[in-house]
N, C-alpha and C. Protein backbone atom coordinates (compact mmCIF):
# COMPACT_ATOMS: atom_id res chain seq x y z
N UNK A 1 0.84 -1.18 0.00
CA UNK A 1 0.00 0.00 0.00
C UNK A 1 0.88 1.24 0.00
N UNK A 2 0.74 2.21 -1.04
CA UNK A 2 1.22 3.42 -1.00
C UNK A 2 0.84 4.25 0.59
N UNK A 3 1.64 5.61 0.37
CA UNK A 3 1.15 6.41 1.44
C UNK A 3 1.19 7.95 0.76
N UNK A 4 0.44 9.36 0.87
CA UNK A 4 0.03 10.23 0.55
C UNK A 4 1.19 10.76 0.94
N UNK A 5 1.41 11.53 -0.03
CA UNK A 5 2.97 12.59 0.27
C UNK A 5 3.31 13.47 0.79
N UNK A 6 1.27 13.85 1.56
CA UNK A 6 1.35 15.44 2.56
C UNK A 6 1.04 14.64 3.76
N UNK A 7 -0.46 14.15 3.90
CA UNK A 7 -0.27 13.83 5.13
C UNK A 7 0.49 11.75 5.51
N UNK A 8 0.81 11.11 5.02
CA UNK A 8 1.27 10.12 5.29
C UNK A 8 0.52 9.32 5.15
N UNK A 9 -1.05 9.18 5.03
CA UNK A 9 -2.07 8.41 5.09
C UNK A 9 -2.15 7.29 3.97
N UNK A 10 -2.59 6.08 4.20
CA UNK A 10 -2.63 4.71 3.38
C UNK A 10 -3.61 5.17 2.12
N UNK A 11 -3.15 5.53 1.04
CA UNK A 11 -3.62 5.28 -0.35
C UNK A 11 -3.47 4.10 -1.19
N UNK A 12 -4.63 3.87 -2.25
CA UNK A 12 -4.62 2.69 -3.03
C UNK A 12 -4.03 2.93 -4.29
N UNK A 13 -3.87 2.08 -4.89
CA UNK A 13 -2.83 2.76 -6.46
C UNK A 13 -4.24 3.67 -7.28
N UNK A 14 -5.60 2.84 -6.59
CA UNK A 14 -6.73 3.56 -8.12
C UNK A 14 -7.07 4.82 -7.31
N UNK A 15 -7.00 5.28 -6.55
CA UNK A 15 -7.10 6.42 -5.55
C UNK A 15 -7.01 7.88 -6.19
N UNK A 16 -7.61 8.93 -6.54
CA UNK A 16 -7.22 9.78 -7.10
C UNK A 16 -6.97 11.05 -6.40
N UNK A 17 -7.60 11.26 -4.97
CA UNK A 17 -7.37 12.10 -3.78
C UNK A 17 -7.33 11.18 -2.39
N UNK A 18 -6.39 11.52 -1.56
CA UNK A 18 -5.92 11.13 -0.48
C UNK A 18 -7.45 10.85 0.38
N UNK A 19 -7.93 9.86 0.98
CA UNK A 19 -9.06 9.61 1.49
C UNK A 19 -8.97 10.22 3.18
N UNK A 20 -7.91 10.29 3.49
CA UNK A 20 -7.78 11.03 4.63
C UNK A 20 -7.30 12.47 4.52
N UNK A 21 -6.65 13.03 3.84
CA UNK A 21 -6.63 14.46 3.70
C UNK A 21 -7.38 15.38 2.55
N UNK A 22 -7.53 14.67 1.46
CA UNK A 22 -7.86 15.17 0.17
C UNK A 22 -7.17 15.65 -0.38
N UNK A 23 -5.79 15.58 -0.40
CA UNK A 23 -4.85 15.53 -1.43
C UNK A 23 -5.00 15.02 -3.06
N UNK A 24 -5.14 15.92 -4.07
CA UNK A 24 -5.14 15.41 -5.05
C UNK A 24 -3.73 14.63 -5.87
N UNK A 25 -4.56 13.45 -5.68
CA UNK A 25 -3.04 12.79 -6.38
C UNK A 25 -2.28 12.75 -7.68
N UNK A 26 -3.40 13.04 -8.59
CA UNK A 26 -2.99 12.83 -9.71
C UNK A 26 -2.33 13.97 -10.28
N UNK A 27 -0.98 13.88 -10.73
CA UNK A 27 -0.27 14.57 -11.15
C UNK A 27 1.12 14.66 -10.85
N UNK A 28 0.82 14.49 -9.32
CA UNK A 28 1.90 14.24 -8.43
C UNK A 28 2.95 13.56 -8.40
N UNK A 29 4.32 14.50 -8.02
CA UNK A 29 5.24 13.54 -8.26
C UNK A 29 5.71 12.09 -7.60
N UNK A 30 6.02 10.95 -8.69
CA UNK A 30 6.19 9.86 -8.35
C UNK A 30 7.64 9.51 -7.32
N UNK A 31 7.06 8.49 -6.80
CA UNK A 31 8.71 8.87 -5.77
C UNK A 31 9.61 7.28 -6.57
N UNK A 32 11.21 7.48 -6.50
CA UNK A 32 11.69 6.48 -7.13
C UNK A 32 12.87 6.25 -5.77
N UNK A 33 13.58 5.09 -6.63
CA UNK A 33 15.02 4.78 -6.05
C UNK A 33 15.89 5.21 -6.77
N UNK A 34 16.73 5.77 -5.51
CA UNK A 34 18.07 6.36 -6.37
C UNK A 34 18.81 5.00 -7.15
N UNK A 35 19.53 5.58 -8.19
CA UNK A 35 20.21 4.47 -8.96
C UNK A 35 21.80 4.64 -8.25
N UNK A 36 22.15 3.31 -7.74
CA UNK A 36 23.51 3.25 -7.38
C UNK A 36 24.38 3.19 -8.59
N UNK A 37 25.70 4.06 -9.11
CA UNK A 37 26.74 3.74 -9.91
C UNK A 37 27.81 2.76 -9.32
N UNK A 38 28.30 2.20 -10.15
CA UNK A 38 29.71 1.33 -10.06
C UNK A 38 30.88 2.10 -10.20
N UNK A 39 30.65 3.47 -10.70
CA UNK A 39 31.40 4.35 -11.73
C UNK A 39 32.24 5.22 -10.68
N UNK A 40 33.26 5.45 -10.43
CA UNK A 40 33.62 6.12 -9.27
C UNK A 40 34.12 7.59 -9.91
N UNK A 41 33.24 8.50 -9.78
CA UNK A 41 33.23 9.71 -9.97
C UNK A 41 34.42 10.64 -9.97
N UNK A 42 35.27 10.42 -8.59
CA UNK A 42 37.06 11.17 -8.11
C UNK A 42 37.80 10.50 -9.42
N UNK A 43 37.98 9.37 -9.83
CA UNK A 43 38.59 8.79 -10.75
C UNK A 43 38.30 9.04 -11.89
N UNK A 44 36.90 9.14 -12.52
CA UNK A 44 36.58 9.56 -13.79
C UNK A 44 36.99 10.86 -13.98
N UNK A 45 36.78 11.82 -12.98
CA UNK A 45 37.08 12.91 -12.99
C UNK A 45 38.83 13.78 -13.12
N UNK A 46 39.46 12.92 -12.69
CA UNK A 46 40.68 13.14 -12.49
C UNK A 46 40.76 12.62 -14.17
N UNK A 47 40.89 11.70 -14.77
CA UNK A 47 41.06 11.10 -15.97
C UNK A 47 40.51 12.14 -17.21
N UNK A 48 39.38 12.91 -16.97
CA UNK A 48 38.96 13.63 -17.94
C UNK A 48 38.97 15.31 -17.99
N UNK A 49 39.66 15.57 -16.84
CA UNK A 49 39.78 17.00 -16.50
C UNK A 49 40.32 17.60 -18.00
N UNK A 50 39.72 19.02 -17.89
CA UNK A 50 39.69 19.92 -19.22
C UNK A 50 40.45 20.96 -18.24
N UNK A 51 41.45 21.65 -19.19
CA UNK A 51 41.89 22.77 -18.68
C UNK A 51 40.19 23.91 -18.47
N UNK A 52 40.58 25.14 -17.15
CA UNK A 52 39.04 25.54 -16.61
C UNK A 52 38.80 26.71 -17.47
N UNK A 53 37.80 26.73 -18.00
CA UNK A 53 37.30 28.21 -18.88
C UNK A 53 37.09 29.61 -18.07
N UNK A 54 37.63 30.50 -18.42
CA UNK A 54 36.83 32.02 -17.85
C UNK A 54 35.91 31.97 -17.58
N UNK A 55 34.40 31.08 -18.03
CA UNK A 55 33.15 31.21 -17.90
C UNK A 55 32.65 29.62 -17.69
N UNK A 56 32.12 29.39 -16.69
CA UNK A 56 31.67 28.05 -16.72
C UNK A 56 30.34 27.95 -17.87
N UNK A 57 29.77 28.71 -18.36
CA UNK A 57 28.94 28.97 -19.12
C UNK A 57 29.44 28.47 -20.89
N UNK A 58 30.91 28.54 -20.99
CA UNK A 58 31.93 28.33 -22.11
C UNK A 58 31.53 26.62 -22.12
N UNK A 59 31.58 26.09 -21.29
CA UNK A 59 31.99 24.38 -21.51
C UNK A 59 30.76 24.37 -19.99
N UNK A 60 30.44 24.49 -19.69
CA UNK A 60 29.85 23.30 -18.51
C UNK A 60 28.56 22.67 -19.06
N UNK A 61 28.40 21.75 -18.34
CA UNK A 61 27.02 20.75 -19.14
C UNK A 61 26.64 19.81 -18.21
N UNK A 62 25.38 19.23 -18.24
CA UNK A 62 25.15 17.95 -18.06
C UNK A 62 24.93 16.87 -19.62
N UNK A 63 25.47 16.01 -19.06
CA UNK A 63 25.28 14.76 -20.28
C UNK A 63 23.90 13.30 -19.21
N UNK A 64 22.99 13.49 -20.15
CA UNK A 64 22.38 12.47 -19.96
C UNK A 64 22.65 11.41 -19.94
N UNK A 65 23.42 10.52 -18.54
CA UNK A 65 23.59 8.73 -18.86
C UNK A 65 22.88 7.61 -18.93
N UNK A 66 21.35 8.27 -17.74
CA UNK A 66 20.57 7.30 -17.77
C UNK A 66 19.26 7.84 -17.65
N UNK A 67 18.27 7.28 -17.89
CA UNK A 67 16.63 7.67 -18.27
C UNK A 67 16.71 8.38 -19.51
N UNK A 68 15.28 8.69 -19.15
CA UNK A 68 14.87 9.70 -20.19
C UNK A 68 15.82 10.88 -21.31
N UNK A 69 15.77 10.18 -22.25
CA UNK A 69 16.87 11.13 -23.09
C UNK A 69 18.09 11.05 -22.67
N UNK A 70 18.51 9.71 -22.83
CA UNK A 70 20.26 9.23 -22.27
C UNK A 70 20.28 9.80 -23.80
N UNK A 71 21.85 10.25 -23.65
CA UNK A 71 22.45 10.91 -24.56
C UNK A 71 22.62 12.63 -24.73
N UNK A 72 21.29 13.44 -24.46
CA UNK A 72 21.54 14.45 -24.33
C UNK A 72 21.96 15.51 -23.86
N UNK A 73 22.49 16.38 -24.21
CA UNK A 73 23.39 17.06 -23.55
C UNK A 73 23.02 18.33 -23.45
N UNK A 74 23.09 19.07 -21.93
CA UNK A 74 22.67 20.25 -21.53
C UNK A 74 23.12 21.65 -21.09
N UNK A 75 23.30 22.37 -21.87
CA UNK A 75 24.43 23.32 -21.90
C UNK A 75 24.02 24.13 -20.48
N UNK A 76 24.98 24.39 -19.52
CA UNK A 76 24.40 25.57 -18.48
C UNK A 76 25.00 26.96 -18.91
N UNK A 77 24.16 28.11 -18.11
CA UNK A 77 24.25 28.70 -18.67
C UNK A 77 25.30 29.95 -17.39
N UNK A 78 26.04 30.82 -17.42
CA UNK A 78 26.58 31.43 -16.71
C UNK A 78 25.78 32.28 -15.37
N UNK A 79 24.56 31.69 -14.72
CA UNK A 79 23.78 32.80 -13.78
C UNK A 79 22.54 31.65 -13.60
N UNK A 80 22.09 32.07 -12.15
CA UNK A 80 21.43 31.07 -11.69
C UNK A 80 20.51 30.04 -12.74
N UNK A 81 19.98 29.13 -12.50
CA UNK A 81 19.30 27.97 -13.60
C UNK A 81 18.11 27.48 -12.54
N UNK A 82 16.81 27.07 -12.81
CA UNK A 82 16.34 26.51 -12.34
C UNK A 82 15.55 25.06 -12.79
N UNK A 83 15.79 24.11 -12.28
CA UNK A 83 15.87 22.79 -12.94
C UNK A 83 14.09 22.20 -12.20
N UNK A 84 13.49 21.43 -13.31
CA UNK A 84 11.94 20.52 -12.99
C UNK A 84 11.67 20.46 -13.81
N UNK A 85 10.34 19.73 -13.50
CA UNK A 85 9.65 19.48 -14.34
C UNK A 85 8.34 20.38 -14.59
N UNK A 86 8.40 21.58 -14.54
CA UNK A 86 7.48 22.25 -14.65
C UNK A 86 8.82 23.13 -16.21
N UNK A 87 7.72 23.22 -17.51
CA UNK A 87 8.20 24.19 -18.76
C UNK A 87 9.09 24.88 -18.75
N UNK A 88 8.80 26.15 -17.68
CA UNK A 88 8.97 27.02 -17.28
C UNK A 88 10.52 27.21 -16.52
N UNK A 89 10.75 25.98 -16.07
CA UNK A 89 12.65 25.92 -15.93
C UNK A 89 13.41 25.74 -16.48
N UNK A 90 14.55 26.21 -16.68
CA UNK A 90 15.74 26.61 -17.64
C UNK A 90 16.01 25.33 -18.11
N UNK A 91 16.08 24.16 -17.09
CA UNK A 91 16.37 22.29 -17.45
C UNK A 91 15.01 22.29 -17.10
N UNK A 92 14.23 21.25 -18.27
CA UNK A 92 13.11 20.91 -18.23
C UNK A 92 13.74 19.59 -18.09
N UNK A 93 13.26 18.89 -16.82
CA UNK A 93 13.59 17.15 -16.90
C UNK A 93 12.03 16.72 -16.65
N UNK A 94 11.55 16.14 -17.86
CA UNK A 94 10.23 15.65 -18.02
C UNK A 94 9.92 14.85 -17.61
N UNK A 95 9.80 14.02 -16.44
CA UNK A 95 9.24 13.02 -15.87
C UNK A 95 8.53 13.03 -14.44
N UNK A 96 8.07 12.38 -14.11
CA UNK A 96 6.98 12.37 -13.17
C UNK A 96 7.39 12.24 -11.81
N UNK A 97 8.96 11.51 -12.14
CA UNK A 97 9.86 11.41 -10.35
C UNK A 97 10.41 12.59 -10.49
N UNK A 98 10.27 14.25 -11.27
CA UNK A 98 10.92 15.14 -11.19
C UNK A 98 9.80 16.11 -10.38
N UNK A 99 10.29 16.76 -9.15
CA UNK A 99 9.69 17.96 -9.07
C UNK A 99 9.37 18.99 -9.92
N UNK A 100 8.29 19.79 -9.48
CA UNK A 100 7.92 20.77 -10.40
C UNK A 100 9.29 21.85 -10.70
N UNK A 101 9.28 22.12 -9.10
CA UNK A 101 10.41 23.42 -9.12
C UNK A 101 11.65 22.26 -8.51
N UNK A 102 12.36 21.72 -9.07
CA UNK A 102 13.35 20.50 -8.07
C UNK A 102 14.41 20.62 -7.22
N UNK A 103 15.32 21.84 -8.62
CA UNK A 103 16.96 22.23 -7.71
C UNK A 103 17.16 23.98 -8.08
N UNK A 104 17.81 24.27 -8.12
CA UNK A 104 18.79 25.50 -8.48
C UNK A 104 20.35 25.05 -8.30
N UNK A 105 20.58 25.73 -9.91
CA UNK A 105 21.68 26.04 -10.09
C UNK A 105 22.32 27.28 -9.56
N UNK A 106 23.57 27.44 -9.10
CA UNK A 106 24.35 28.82 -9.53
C UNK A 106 25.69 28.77 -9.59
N UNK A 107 26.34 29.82 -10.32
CA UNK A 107 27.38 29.76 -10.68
C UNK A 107 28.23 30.11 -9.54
N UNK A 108 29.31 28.70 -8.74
CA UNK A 108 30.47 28.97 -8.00
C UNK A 108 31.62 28.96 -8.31
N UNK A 109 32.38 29.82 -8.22
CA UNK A 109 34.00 29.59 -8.94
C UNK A 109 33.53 29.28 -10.44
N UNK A 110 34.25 28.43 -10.81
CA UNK A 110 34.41 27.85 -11.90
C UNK A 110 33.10 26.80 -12.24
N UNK A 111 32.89 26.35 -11.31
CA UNK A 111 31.65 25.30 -11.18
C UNK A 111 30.22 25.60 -10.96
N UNK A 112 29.37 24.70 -10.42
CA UNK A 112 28.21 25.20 -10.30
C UNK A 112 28.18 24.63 -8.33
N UNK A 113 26.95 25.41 -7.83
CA UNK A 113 26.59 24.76 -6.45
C UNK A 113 24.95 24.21 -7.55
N UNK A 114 24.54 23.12 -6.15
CA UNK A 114 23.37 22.57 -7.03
C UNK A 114 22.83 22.61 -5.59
N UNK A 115 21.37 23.25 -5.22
CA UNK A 115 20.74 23.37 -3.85
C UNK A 115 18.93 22.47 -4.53
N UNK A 116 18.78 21.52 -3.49
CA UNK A 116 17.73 20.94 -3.40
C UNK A 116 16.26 21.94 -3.13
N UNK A 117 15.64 22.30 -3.83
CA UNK A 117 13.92 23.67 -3.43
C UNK A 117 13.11 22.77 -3.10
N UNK A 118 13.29 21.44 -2.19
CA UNK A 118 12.38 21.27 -1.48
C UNK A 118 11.55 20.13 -1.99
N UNK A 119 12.62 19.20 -3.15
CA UNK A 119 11.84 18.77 -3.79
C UNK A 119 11.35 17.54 -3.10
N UNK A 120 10.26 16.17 -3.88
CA UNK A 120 9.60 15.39 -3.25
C UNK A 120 10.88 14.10 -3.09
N UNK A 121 11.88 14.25 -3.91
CA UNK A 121 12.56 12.89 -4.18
C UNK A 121 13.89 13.25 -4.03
N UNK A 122 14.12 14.15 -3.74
CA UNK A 122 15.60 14.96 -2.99
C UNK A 122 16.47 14.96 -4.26
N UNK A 123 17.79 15.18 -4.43
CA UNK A 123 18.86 15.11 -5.70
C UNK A 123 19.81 14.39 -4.74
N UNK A 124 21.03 13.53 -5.26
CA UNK A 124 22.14 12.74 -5.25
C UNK A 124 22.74 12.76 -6.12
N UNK A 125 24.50 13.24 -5.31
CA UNK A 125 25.51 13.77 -6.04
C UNK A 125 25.98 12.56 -5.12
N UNK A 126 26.59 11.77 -6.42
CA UNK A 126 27.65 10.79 -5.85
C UNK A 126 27.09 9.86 -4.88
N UNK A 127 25.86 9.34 -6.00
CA UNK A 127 25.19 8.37 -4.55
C UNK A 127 24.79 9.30 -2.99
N UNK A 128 25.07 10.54 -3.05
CA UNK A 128 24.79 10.86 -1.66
C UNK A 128 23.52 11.51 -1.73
N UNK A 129 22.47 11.59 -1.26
CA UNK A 129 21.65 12.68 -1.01
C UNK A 129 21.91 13.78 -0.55
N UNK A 130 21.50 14.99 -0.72
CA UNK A 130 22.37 16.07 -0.45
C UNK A 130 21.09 17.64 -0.70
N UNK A 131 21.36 18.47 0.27
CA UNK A 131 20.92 19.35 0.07
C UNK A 131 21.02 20.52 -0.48
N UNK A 132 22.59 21.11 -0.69
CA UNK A 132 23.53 21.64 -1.49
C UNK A 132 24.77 20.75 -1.62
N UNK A 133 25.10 21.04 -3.03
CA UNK A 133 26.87 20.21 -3.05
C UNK A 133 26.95 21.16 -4.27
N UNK A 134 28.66 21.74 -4.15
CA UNK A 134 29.28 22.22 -5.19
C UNK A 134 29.55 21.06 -5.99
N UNK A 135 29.34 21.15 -7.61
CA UNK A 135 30.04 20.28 -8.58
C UNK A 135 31.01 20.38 -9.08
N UNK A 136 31.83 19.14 -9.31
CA UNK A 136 32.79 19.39 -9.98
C UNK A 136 32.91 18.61 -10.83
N UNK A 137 33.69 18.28 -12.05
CA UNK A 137 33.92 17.55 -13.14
C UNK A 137 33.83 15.94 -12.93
N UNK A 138 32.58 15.07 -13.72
CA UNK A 138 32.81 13.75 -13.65
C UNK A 138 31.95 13.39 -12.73
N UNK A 139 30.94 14.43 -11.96
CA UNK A 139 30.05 14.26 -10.67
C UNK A 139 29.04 13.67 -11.40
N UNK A 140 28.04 12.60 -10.78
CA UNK A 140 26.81 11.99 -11.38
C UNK A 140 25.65 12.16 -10.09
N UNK A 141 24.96 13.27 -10.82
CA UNK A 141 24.05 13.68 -10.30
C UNK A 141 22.30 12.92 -10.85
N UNK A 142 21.81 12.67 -9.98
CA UNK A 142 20.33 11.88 -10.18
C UNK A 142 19.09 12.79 -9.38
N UNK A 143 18.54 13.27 -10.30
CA UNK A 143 16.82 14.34 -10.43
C UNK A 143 15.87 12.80 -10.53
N UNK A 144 15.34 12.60 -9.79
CA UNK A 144 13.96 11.41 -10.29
C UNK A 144 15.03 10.22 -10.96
N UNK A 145 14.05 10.43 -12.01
CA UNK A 145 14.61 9.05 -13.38
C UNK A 145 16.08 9.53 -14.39
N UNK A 146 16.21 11.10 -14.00
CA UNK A 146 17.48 11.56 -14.26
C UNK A 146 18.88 11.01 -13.84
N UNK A 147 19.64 10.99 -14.68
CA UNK A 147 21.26 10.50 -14.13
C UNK A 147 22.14 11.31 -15.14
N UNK A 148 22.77 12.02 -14.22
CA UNK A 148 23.60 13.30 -15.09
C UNK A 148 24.72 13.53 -14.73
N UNK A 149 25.80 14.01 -15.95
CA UNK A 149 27.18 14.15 -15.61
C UNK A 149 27.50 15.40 -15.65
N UNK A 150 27.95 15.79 -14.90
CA UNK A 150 28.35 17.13 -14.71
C UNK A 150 29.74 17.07 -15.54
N UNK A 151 30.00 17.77 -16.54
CA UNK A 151 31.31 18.23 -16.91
C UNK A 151 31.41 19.68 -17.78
N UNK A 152 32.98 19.97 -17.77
CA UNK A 152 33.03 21.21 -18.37
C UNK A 152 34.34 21.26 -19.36
């Protein structure tokens, strides 16, 4: 048996509002498991380091490894970013384990910080869950069904 994501209460999968709070469910984001890597991030990273640009905006990116749209690649941009699944954010990650409003980006040093807004399924940098973490090159970051490489 599921449970309602505001107040905790026992929902059924055909359920469309929370029978104890009235939470509307449908729409709502799905909750997942983080995906563990084998891939050890300090090592990949050390192996692929790029000399650092004036502008992290020049080279920084995420590369899609796993879910939805493995392969694509996401240019950031030099000044805050806001990442979900709602249109309206700079990274649209389209899926249903993505929060509406999920993370923020901003530009630190050379890199980016990546801060969690509260979302339903948290972000993990390096297998860790995390509420802010600065990135750095070769980091595999996971939004929902997202799995992303931070490089520049």
């Amino acid at each position: 048996m599921n449970t309602c994501p505001v107040c905790n209460g026992p929902i059924s999968p055909d359920d469309t509002v929370c029978p104890s709070c009235g939470f509307k469910l449908t729409g709502t984001t799905q909750e997942f498991k983080p995906i563990h890597s084998d891939e050890n991030p300090s090592a990949t990273a050390a192996m692929k380091r790029v000399p650092p640009e004036a502008h992290p905006a020049a080279a920084a990116q995420f590369i899609i490894v796993q879910g939805p749209q493995t392969g694509t690649s996401i240019q950031l941009e030099d000044r805050p970013m806001t990442v979900g699944r709602n249109p309206q954010c700079d990274i649209f990650l389209n899926d249903m384990t993505v929060s509406r409003k999920h993370a923020k980006l901003v530009p630190s040093g050379k890199d980016f910080q990546i801060t969690d807004t509260g979302s339903f399924n948290g972000i993990w940098v390096n297998n860790q869950n995390i509420e802010t973490a600065q990135l750095h090159p070769g980091d595999i970051i996971q939004i929902g069904a997202f799995v992303l490489k931070y490089q520049r």
